[in-house]
C-alpha atoms as a PDB file:
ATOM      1  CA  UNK A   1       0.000   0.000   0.000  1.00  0.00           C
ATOM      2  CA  UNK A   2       0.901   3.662  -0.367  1.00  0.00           C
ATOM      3  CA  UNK A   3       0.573   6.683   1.922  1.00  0.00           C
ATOM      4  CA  UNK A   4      -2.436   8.047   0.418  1.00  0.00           C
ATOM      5  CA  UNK A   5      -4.165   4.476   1.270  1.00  0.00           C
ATOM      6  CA  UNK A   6      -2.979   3.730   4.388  1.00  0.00           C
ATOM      7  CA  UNK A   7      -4.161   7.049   5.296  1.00  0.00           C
ATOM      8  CA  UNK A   8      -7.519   6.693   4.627  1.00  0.00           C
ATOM      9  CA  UNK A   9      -7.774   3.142   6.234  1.00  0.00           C
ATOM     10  CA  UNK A  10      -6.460   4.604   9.036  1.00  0.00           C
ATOM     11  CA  UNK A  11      -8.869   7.482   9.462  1.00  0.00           C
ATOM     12  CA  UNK A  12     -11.739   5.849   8.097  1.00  0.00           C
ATOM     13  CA  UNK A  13     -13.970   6.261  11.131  1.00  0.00           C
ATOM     14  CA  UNK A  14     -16.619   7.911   9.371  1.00  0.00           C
ATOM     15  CA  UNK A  15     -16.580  11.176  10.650  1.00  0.00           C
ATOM     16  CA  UNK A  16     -14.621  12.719   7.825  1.00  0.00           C
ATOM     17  CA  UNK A  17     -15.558  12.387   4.288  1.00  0.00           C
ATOM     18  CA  UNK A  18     -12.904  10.855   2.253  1.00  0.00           C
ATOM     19  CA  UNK A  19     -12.514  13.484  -0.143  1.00  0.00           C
ATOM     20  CA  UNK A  20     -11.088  15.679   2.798  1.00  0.00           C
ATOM     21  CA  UNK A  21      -8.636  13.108   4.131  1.00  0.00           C
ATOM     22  CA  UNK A  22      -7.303  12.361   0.742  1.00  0.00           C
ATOM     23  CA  UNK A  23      -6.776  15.898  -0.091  1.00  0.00           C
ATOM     24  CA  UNK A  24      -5.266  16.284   4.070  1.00  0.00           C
ATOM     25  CA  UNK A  25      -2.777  13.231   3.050  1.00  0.00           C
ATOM     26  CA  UNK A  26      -2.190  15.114   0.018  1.00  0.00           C
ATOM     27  CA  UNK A  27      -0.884  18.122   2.001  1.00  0.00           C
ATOM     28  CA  UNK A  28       1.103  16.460   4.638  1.00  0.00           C
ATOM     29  CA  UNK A  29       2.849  14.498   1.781  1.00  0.00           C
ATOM     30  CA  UNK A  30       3.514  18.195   0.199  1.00  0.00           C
ATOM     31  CA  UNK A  31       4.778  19.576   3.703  1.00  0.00           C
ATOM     32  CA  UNK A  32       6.785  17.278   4.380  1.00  0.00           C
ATOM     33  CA  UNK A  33       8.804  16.483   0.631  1.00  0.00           C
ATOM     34  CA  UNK A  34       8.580  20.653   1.299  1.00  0.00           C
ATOM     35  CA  UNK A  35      11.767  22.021  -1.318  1.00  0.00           C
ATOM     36  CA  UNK A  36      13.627  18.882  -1.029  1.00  0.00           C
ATOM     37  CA  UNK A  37      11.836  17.140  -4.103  1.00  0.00           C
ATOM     38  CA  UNK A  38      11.384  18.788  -7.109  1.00  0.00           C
ATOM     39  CA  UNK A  39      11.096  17.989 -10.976  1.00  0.00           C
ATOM     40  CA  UNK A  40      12.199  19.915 -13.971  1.00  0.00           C
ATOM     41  CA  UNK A  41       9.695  21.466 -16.523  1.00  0.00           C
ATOM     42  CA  UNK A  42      11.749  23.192 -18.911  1.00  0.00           C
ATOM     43  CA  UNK A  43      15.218  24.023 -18.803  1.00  0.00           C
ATOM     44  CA  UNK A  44      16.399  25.801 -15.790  1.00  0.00           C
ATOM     45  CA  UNK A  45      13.014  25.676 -14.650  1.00  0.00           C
ATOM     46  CA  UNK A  46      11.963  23.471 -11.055  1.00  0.00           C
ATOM     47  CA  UNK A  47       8.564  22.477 -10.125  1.00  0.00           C
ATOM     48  CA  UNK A  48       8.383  21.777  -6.600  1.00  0.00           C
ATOM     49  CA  UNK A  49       5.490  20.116  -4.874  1.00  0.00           C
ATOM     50  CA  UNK A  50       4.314  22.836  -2.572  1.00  0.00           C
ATOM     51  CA  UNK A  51       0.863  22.212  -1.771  1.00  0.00           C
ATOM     52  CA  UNK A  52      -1.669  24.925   0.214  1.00  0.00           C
ATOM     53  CA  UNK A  53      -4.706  22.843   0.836  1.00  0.00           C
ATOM     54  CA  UNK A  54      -7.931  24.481   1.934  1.00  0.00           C
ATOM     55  CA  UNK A  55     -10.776  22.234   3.066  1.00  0.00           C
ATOM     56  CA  UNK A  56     -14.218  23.976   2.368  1.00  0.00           C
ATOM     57  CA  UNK A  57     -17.525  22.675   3.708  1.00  0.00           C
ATOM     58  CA  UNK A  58     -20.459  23.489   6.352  1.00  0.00           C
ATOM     59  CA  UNK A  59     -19.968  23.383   9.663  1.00  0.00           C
ATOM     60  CA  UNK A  60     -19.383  19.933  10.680  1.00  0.00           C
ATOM     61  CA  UNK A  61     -18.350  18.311   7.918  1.00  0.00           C
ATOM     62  CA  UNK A  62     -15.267  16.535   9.065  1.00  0.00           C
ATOM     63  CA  UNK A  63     -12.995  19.317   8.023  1.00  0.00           C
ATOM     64  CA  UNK A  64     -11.233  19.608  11.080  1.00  0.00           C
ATOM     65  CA  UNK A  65     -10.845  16.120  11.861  1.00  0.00           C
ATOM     66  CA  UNK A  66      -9.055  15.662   8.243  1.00  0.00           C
ATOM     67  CA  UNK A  67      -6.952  18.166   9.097  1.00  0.00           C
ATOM     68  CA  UNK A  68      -5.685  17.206  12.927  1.00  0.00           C
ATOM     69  CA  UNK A  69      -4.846  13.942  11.240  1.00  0.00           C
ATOM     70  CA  UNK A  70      -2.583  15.190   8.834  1.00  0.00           C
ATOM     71  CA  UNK A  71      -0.838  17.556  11.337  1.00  0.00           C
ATOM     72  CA  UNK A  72      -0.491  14.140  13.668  1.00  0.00           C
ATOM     73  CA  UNK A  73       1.823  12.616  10.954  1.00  0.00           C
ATOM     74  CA  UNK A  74       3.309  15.939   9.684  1.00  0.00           C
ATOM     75  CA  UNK A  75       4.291  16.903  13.811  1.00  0.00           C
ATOM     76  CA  UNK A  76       6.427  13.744  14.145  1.00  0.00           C
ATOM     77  CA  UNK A  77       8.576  15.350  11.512  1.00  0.00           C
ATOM     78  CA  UNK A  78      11.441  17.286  12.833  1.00  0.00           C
ATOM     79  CA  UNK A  79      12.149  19.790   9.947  1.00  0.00           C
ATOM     80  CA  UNK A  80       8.870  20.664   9.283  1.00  0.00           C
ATOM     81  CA  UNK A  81       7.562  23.921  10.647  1.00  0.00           C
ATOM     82  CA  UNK A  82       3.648  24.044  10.843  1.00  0.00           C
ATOM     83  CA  UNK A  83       2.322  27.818  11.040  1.00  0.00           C
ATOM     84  CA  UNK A  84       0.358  28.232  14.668  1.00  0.00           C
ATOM     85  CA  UNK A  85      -3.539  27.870  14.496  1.00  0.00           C
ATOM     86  CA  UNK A  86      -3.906  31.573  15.762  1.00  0.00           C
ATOM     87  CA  UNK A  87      -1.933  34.795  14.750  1.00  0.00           C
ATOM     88  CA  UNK A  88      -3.728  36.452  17.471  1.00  0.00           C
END
């Protein structure tokens, strides 16, 4: 199995639509490969991975829980520096 896939088994409580924790594995995958991985397009051209997700639904929706998930897996990852939750 992949990440994607063992992600989704693993949060498959049914509290989060899987549409939001594939697109949440999708972002942790993108934090944490961050500017370490990239291809080329054209010549002296990269394309990195970066990767802003934004989850949109009603209230409710499983948003959030798609979301602490991710930040579960991307925490345990040293180098990776997660912006704080309030600026306030």
């Amino acid at each position: 199995m992949d990440f994607i896939s063992d992600f989704l088994a693993a949060t498959d409580n049914g509290l989060s639509p899987e549409r939001f924790r594939r697109w949440a594995a999708l972002a942790a995958i993108s934090a944490i490969l961050d500017r370490r991985v990239w291809t080329s397009i054209r010549p002296e051209k990269v394309l990195f991975p970066n990767l802003f997700g934004l989850l949109v639904g009603p209230p409710g929706s499983g948003k959030t829980i798609a979301i602490n998930a991710a930040k579960e897996i991307v925490s345990t990852q040293g180098h990776v520096c997660l912006a704080p939750n309030s600026i306030t």
